[in-house]
N, C-alpha and C. Protein backbone atom coordinates (compact mmCIF):
# COMPACT_ATOMS: atom_id res chain seq x y z
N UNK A 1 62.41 59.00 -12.32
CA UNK A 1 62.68 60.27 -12.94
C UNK A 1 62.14 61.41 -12.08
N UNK A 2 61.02 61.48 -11.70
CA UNK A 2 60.38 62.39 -10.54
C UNK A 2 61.27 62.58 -9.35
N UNK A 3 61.57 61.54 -8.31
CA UNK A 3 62.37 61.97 -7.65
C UNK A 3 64.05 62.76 -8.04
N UNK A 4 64.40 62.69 -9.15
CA UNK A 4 66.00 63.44 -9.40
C UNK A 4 65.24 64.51 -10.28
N UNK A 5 64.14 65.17 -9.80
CA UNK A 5 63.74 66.18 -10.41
C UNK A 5 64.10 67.55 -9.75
N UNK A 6 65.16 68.59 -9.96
CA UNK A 6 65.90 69.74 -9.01
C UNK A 6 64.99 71.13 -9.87
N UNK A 7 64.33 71.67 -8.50
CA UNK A 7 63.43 72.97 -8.72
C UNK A 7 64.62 74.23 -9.44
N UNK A 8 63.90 74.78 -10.45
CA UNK A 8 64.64 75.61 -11.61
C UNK A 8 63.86 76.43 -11.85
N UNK A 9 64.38 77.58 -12.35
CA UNK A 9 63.15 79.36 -12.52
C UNK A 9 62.33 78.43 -13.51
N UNK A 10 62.55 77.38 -14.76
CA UNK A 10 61.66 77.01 -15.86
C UNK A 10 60.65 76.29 -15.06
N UNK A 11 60.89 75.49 -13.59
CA UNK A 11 60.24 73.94 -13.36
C UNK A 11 60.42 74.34 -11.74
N UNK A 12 59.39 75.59 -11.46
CA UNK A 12 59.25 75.54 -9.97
C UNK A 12 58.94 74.46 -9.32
N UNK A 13 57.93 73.67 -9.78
CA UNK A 13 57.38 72.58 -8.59
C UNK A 13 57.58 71.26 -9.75
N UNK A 14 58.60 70.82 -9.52
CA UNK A 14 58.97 69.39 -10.82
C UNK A 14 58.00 68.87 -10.04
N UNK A 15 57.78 68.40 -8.75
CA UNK A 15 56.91 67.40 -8.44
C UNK A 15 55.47 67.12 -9.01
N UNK A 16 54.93 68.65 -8.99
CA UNK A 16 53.78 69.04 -9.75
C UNK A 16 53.67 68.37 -11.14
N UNK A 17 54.63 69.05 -11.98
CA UNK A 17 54.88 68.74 -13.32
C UNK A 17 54.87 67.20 -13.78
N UNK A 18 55.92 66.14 -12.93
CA UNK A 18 56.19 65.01 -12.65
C UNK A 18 54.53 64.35 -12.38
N UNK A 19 53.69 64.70 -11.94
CA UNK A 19 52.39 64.38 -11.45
C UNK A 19 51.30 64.61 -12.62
N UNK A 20 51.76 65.95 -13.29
CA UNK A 20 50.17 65.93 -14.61
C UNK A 20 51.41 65.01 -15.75
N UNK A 21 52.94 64.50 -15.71
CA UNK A 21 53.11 63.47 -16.78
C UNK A 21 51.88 62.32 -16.57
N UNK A 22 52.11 62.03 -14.94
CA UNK A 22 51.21 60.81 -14.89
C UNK A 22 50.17 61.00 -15.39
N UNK A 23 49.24 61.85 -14.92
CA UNK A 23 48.08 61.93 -15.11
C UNK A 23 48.30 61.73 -16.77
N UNK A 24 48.67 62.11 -17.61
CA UNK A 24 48.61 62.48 -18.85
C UNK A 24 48.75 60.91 -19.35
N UNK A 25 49.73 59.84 -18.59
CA UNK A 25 49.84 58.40 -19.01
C UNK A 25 48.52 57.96 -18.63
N UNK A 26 47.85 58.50 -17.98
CA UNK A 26 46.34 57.49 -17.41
C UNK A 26 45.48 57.77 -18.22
N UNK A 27 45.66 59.14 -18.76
CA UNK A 27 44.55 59.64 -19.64
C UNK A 27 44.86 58.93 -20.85
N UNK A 28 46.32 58.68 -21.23
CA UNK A 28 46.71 57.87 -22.55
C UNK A 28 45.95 56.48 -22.51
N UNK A 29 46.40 56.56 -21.59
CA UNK A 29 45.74 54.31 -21.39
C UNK A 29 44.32 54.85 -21.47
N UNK A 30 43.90 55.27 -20.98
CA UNK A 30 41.73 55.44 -21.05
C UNK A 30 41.78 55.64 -22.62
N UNK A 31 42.39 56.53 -23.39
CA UNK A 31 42.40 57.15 -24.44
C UNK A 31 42.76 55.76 -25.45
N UNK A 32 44.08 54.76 -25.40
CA UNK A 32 44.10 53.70 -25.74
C UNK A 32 42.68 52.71 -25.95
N UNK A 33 42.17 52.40 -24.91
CA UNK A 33 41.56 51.21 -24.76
C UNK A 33 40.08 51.89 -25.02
N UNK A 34 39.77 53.12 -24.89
CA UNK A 34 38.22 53.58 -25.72
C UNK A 34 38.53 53.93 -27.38
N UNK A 35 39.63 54.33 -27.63
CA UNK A 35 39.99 54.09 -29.28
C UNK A 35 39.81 52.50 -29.93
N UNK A 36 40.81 51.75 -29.28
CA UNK A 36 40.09 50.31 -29.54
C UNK A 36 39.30 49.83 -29.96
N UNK A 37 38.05 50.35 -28.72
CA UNK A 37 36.40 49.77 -28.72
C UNK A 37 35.79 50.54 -29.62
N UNK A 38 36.01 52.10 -30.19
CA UNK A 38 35.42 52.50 -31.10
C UNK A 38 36.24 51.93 -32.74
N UNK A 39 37.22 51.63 -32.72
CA UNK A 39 37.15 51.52 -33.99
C UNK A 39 37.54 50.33 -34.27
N UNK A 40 37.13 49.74 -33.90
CA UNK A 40 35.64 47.96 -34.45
C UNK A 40 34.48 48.67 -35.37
N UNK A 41 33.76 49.54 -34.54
CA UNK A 41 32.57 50.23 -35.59
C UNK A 41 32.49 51.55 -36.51
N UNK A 42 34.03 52.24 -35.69
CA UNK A 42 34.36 53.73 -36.79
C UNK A 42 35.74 53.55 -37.77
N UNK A 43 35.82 54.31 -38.80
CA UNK A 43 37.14 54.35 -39.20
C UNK A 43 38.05 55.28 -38.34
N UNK A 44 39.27 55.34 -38.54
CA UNK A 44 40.47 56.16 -37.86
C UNK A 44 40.11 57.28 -38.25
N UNK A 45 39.71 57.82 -39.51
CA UNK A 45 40.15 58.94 -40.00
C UNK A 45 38.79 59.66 -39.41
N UNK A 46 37.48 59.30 -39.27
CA UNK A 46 36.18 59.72 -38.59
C UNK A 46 36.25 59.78 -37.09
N UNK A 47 37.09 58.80 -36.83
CA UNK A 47 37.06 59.62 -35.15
C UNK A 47 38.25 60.56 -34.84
N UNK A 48 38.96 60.24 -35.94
CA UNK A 48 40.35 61.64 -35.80
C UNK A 48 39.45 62.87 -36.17
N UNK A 49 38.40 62.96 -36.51
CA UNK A 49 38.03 64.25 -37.50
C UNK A 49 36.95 64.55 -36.30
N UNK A 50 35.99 63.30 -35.43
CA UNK A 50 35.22 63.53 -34.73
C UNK A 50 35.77 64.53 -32.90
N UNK A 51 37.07 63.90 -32.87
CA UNK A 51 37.67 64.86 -31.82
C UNK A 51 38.01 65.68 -31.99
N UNK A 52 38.21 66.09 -33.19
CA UNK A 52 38.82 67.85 -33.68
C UNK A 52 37.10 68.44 -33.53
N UNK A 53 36.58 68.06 -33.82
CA UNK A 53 35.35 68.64 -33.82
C UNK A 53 35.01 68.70 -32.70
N UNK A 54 34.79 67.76 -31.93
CA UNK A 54 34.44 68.04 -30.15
C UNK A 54 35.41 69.10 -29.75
N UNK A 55 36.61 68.68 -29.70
CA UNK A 55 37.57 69.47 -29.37
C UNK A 55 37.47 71.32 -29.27
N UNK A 56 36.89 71.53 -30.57
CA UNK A 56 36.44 72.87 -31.82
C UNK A 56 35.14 73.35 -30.35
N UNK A 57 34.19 72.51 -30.34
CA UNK A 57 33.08 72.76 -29.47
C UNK A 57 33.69 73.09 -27.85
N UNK A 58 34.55 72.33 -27.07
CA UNK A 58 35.04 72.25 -26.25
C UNK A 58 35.77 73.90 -26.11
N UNK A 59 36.52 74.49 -26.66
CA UNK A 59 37.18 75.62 -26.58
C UNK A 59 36.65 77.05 -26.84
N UNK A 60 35.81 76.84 -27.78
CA UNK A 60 35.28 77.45 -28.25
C UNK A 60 33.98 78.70 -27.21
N UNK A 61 33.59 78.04 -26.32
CA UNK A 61 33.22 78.99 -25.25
C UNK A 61 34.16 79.74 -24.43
N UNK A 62 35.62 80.35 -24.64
CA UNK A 62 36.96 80.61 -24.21
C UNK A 62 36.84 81.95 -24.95
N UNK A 63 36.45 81.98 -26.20
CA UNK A 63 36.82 82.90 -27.09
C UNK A 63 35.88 84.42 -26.32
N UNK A 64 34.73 83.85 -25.42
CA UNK A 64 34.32 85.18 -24.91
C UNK A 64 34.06 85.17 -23.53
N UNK A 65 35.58 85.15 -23.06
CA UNK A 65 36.08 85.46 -21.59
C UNK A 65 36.24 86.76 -22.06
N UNK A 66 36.37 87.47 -21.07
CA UNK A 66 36.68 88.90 -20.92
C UNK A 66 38.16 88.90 -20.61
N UNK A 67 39.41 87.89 -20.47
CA UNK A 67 40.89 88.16 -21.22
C UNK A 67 41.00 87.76 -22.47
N UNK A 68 40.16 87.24 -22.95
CA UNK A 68 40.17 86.82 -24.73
C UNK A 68 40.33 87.76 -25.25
N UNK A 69 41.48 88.25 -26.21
CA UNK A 69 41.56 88.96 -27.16
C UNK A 69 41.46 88.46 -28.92
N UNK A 70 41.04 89.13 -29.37
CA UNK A 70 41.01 88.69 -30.94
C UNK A 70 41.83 88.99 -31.63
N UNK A 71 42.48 88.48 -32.63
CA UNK A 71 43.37 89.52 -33.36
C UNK A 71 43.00 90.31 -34.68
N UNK A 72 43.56 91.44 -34.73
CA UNK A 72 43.11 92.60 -35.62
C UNK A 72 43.35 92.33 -36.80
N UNK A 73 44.54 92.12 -36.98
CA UNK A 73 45.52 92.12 -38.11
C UNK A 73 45.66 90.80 -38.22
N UNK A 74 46.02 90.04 -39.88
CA UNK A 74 46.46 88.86 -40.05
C UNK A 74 48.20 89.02 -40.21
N UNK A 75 48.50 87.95 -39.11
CA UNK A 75 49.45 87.61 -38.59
C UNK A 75 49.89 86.20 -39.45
N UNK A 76 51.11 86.05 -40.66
CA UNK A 76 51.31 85.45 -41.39
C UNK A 76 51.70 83.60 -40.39
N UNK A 77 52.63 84.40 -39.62
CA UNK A 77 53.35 82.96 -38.81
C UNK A 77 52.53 82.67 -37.87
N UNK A 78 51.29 82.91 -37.31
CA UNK A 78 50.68 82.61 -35.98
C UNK A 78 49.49 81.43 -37.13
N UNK A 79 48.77 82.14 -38.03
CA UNK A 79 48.02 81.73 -38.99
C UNK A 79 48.56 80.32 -39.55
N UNK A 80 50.01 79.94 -39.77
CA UNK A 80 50.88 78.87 -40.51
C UNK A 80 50.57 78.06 -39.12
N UNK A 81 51.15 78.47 -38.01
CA UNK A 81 51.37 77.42 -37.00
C UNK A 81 49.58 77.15 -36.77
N UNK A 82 48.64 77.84 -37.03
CA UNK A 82 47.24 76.98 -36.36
C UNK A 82 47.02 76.01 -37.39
N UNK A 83 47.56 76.20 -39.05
CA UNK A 83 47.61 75.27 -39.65
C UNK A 83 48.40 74.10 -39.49
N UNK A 84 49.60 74.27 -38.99
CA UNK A 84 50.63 73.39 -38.88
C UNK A 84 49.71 72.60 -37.91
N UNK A 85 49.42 72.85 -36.58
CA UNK A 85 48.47 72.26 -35.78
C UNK A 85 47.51 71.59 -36.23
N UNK A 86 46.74 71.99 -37.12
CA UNK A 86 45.43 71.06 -37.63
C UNK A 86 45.91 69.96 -38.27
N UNK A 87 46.91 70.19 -39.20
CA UNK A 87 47.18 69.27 -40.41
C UNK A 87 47.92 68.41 -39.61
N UNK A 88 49.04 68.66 -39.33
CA UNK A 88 50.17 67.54 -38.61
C UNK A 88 50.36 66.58 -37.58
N UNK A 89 49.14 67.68 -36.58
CA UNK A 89 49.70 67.29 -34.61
C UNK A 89 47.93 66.64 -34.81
N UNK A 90 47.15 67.46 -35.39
CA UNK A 90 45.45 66.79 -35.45
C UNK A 90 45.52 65.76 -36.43
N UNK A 91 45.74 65.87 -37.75
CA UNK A 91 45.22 64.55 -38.42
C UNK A 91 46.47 63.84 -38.84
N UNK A 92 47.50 64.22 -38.89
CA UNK A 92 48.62 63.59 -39.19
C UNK A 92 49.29 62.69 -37.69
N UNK A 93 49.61 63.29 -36.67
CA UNK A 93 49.94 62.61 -35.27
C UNK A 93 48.95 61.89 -35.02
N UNK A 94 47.70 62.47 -34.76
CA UNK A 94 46.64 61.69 -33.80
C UNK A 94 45.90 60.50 -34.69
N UNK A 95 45.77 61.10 -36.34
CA UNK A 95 45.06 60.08 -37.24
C UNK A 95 46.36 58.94 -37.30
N UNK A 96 47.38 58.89 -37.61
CA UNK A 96 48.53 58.30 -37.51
C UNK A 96 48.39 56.98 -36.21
N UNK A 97 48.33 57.47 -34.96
CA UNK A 97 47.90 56.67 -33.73
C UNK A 97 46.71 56.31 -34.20
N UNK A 98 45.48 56.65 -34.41
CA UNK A 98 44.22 56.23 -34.23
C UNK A 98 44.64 55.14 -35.43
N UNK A 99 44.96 55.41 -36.34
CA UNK A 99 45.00 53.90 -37.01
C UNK A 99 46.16 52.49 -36.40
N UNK A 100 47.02 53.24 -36.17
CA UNK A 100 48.05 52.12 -35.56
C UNK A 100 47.63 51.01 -34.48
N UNK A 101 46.61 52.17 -33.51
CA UNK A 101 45.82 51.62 -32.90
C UNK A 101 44.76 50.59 -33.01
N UNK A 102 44.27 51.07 -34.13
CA UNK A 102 43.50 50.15 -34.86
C UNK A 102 43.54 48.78 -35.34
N UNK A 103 44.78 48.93 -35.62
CA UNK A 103 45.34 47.92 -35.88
C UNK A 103 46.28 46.86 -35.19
N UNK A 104 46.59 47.74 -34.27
CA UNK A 104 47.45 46.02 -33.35
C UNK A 104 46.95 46.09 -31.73
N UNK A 105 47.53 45.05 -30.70
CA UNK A 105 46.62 45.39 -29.88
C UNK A 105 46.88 45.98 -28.85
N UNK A 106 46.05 46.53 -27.96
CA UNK A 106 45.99 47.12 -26.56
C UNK A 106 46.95 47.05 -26.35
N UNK A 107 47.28 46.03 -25.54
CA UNK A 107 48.25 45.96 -24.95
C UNK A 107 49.70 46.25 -25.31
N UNK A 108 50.05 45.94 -26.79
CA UNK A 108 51.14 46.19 -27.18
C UNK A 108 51.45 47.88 -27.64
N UNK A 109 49.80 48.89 -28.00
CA UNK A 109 50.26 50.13 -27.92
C UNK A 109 50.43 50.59 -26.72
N UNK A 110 49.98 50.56 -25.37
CA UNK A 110 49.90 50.67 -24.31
C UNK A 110 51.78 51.10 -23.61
N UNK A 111 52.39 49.69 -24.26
CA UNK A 111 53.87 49.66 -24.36
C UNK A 111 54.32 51.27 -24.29
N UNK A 112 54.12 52.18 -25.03
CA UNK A 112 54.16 53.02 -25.75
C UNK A 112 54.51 54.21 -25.11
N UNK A 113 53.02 54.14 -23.99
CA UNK A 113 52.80 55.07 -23.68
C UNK A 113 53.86 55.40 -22.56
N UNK A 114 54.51 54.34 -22.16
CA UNK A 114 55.09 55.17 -21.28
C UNK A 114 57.10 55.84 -21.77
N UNK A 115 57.00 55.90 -23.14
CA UNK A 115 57.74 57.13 -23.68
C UNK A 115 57.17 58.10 -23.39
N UNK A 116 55.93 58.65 -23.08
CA UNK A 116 55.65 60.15 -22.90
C UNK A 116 56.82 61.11 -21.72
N UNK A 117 57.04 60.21 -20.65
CA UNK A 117 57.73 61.43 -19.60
C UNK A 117 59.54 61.28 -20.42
N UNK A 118 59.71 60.36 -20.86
CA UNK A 118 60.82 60.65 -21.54
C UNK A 118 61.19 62.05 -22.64
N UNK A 119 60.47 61.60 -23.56
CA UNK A 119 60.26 62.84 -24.21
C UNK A 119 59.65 63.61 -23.87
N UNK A 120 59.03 63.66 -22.85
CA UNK A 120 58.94 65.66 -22.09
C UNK A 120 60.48 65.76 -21.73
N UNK A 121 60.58 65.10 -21.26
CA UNK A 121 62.46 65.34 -20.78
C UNK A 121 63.40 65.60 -21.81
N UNK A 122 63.27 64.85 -23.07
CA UNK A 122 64.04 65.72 -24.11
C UNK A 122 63.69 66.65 -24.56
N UNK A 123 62.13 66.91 -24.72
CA UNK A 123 61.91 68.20 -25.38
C UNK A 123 62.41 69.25 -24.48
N UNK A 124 62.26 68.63 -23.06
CA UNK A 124 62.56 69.97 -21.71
C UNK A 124 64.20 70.34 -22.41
N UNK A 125 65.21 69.16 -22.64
CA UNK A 125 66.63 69.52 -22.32
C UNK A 125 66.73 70.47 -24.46
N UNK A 126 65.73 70.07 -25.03
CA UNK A 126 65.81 70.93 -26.43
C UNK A 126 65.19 72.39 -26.61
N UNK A 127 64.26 72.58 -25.99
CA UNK A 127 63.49 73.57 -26.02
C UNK A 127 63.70 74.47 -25.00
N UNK A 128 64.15 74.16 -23.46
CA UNK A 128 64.22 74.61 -22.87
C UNK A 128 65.35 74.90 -21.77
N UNK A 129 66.10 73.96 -22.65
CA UNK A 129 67.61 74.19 -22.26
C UNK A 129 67.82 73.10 -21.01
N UNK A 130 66.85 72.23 -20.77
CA UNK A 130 67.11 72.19 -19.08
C UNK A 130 68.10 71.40 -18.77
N UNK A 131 68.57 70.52 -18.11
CA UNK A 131 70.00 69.44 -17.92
C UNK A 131 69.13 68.60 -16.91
N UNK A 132 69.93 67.02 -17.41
CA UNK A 132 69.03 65.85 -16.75
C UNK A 132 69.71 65.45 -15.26
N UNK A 133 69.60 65.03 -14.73
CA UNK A 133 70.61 64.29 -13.20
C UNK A 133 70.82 62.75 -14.40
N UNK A 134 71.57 62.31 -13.41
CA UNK A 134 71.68 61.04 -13.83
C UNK A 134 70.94 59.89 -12.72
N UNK A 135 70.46 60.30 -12.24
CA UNK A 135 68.99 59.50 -12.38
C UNK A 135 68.06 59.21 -12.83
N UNK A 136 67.75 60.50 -13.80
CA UNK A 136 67.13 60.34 -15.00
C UNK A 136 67.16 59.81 -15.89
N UNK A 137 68.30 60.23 -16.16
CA UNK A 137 69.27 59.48 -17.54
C UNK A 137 69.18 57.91 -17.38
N UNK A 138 69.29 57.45 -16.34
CA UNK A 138 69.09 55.88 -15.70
C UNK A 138 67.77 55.43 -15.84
N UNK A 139 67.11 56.41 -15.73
CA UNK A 139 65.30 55.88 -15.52
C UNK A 139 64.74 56.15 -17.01
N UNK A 140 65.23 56.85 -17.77
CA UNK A 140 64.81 56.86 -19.17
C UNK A 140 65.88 55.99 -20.01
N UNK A 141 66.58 55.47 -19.51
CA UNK A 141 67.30 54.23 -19.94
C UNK A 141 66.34 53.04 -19.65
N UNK A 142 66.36 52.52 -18.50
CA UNK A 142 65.15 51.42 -18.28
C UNK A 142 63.97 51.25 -18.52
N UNK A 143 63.57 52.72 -19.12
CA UNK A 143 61.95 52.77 -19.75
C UNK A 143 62.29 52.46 -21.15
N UNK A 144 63.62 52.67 -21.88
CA UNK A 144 63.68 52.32 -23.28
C UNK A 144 63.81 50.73 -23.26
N UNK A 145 64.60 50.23 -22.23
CA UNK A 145 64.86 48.48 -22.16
C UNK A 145 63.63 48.05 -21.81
N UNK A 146 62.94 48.36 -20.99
CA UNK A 146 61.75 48.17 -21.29
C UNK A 146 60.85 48.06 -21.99
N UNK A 147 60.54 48.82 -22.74
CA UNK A 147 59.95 48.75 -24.09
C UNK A 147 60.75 47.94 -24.88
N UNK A 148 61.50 47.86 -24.85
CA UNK A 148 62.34 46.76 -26.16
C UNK A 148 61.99 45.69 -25.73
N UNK A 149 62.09 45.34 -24.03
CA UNK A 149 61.98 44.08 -24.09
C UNK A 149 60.62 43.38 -24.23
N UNK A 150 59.49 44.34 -23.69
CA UNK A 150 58.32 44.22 -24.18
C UNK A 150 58.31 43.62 -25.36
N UNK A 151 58.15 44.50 -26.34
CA UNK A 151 58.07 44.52 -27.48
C UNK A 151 58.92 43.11 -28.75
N UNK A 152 60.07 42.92 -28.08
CA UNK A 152 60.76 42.03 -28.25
C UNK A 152 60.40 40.69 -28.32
N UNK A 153 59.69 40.79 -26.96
CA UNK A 153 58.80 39.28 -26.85
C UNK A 153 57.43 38.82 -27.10
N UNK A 154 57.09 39.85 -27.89
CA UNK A 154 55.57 39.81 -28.52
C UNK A 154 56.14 39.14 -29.71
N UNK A 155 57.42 39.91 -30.88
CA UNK A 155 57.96 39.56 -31.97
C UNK A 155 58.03 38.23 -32.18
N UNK A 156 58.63 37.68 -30.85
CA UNK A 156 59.15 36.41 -30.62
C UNK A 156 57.76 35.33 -30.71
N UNK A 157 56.88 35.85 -29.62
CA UNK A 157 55.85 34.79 -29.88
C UNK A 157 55.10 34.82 -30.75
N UNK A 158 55.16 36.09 -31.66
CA UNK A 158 54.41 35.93 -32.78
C UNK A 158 55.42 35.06 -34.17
């Protein structure tokens, strides 16, 4: 998929872009296999609640940069979406994984992870209008047969 990646005003340097997907799959797999090992001794819903909280600490020295602005006025739809964010994408997405995780193994969520550059690619062609090559289209084809067939043959030997 990286290589049939064509530079666009949205996606100056695809290569770039193509490069923090990876990174973002490596960080998934680390992120996989230390979820694992913690929850043998935590519940899902305590370490979903414990990274919002780091997370909270983590950003939170941002708020007094000197381009930080605050806002004056309450802003009805900006206010909905930080909720939409907490509730859905924080404890609903991530608590959602942290238990799934929990529950079956490594290796078979692992499978998983590598839908991520796919769906940047659809969200790219929904959100942002962009159009795929068909090399892409080929390489996010074989990442779905892939996963099936993965997945397929776990079914089987189980």
């Amino acid at each position: 998929m990286s290589l049939g990646s064509e530079v666009t005003e949205s996606a100056p340097n695809p290569m770039f872009g193509n490069f923090m997907e990876f990174m973002a799959m490596v960080a998934a797999s680390g992120y996989i296999i230390t979820m694992k090992y913690l929850s043998t001794n935590y519940s899902s819903l305590f370490i979903t609640s414990f990274q919002a909280f780091i997370g909270s600490i983590f950003y939170f020295p941002l708020l007094f940069l000197p381009t930080t602005t605050l806002p004056v006025n309450f802003e009805l739809i900006p206010a909905l979406s930080i909720v939409y964010l907490g509730i859905f994408v924080t404890f609903g997405a991530y608590g959602s994984y942290n238990y799934a995780v929990s529950k079956i193994p490594a290796s078979q969520a692992t499978a998983f992870i590598n839908l991520i550059p796919v769906f940047t690619l659809i969200m790219g062609i929904l959100i942002l209008n962009e159009s795929l090559t068909p090399v892409q289209i080929v390489a996010a084809v074989v990442v779905f047969l892939g996963i099936y067939i993965s997945q397929a043959g776990k079914k089987a030997a189980n």
